[in-house]
C-alpha atoms as a PDB file:
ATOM      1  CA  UNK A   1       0.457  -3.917 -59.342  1.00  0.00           C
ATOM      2  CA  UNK A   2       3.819  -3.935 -61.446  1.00  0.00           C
ATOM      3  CA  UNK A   3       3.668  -0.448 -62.811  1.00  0.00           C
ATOM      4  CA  UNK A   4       6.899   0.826 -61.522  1.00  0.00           C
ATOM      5  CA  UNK A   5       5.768   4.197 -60.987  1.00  0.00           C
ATOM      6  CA  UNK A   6       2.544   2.701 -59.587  1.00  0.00           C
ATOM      7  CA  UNK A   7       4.627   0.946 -56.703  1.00  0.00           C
ATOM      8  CA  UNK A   8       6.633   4.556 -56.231  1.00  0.00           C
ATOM      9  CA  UNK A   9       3.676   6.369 -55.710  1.00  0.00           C
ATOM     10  CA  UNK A  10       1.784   4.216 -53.384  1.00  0.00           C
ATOM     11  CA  UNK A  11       5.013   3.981 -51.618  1.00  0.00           C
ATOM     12  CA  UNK A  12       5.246   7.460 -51.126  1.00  0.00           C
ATOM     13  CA  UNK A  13       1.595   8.098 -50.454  1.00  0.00           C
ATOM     14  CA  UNK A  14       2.258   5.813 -47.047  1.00  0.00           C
ATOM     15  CA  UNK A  15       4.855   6.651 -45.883  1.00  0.00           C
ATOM     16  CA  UNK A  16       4.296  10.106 -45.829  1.00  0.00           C
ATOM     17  CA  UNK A  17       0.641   9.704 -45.202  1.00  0.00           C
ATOM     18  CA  UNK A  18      -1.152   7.972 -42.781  1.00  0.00           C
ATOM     19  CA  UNK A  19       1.451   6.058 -41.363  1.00  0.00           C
ATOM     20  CA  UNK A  20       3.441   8.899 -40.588  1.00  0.00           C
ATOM     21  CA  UNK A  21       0.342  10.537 -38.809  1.00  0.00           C
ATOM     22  CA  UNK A  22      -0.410   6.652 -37.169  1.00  0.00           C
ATOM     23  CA  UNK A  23       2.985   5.737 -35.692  1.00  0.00           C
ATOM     24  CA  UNK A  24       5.059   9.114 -35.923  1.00  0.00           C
ATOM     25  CA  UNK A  25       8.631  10.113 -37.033  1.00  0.00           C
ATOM     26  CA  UNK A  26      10.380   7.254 -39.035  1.00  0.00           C
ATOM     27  CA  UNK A  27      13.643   7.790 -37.084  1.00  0.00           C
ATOM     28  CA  UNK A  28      11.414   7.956 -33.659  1.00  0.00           C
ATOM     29  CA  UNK A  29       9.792   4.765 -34.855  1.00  0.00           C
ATOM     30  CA  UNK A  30      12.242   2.674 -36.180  1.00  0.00           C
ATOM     31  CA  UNK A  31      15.030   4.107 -32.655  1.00  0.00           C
ATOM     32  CA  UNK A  32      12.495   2.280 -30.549  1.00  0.00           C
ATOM     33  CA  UNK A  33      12.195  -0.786 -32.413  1.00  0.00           C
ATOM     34  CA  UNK A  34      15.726  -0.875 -32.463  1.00  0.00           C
ATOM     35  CA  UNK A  35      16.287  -0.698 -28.957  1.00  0.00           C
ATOM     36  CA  UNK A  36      13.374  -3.162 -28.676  1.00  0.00           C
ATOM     37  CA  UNK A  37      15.413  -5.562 -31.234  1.00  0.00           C
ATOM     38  CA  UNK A  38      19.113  -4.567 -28.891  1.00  0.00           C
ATOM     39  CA  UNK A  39      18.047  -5.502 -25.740  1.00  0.00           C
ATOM     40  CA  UNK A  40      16.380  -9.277 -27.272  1.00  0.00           C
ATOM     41  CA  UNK A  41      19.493  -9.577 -29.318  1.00  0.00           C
ATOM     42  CA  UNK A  42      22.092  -8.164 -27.335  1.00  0.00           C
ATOM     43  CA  UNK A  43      23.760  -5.713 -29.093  1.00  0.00           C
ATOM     44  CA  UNK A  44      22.688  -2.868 -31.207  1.00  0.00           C
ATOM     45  CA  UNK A  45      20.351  -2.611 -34.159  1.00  0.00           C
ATOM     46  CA  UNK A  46      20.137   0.911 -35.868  1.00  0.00           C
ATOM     47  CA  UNK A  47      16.830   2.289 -36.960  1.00  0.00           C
ATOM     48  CA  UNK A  48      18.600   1.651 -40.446  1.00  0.00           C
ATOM     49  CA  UNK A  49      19.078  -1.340 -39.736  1.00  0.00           C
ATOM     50  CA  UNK A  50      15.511  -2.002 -38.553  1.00  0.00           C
ATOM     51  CA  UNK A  51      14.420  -0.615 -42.103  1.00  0.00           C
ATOM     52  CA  UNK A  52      17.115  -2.881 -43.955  1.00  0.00           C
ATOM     53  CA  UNK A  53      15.757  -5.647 -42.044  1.00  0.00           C
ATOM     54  CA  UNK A  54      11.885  -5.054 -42.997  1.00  0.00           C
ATOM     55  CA  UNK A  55      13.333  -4.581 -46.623  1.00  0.00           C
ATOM     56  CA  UNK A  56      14.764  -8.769 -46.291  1.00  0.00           C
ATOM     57  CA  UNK A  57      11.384  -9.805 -44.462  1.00  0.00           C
ATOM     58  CA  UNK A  58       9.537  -8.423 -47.195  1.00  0.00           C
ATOM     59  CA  UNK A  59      12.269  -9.912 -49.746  1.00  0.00           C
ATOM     60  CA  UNK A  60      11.400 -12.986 -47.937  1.00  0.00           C
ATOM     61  CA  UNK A  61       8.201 -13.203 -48.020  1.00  0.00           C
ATOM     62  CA  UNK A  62       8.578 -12.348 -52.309  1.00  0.00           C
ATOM     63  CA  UNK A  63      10.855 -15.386 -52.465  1.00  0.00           C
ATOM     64  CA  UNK A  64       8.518 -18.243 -51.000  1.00  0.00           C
ATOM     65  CA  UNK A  65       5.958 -16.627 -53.690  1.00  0.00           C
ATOM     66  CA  UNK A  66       1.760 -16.731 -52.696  1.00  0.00           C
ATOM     67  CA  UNK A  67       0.327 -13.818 -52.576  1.00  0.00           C
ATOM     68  CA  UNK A  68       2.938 -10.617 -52.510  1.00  0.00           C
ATOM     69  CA  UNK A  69       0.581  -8.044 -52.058  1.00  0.00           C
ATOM     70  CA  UNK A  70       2.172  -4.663 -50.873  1.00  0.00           C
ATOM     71  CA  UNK A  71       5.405  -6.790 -50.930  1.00  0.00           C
ATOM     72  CA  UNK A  72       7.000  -4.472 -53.322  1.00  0.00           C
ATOM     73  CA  UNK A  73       5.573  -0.995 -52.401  1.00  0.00           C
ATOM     74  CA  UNK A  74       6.785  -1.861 -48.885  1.00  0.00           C
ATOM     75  CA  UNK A  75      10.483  -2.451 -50.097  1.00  0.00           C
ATOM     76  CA  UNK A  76      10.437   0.868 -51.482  1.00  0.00           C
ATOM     77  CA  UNK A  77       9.121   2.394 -48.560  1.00  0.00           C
ATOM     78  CA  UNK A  78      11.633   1.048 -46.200  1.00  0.00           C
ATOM     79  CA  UNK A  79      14.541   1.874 -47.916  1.00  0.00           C
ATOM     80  CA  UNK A  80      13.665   5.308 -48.757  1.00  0.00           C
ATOM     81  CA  UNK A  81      12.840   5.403 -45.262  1.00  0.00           C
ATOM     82  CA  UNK A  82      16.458   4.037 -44.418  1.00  0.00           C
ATOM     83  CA  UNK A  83      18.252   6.203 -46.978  1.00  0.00           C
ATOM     84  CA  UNK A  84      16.865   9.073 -45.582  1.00  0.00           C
ATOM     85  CA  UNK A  85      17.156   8.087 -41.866  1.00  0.00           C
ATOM     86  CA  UNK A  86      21.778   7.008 -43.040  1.00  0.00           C
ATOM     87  CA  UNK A  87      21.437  10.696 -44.093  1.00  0.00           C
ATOM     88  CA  UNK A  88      20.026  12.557 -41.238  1.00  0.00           C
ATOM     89  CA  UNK A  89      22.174  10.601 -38.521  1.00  0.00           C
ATOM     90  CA  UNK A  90      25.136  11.331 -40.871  1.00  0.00           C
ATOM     91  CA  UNK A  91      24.663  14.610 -40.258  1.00  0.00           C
ATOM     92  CA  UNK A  92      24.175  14.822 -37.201  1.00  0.00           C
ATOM     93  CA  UNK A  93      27.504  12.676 -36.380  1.00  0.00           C
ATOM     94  CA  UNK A  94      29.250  15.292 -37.676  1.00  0.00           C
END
C-alpha cells in the first residue's frame, strides 16, 4: 500500500470504525494509558503524548525496515488522533 490516499482512507476507516467501537473514546483511551505510562515513569505523559509516542514506535519499527505493514496507516491515525485530542483539551483549558 503506497497510494497516499489509500493510507488516508484506511486510516480513517479505523479509527473511526471498529476501534473506536472496540476500545472507546480516543481521549478516554489514550488518558488511561497515560496515567498507566505516569505512574511507571514518574511523571506525566499526556494522551497526546501517548499518540506522539505510538507515531515514533511505528516510525521505529519503518526504520529497521522488514515488513511495515499498517506501519504507515497507523502514523496517520495517531496523529490525527493527537491533533484532534491538542485541540479538544485546548479548549477546554480555556
Amino acid at each position: 500500500m503506497t497510494d497516499r490516499e489509500t493510507i488516508l482512507r484506511t486510516a480513517e476507516e479505523l479509527i473511526n470504525g471498529n476501534r473506536h467501537e472496540e476500545y472507546g473514546p480516543a481521549l478516554q483511551m489514550h488518558s488511561r494509558i497515560g496515567a498507566l505510562w505516569s505512574a511507571y515513569l514518574g511523571h506525566e505523559v499526556t494522551p497526546v503524548d501517548v499518540a506522539m509516542m505510538m507515531v515514533l514506535l511505528k516510525a521505529s519499527r519503518i526504520k529497521v525496515g522488514g515488513s511495515v505493514g499498517d506501519s504507515f496507516v497507523d502514523i496517520a491515525g495517531y496523529s490525527a488522533i493527537a491533533g484532534e485530542m491538542h485541540s479538544d483539551l485546548a479548549d477546554k483549558a480555556k
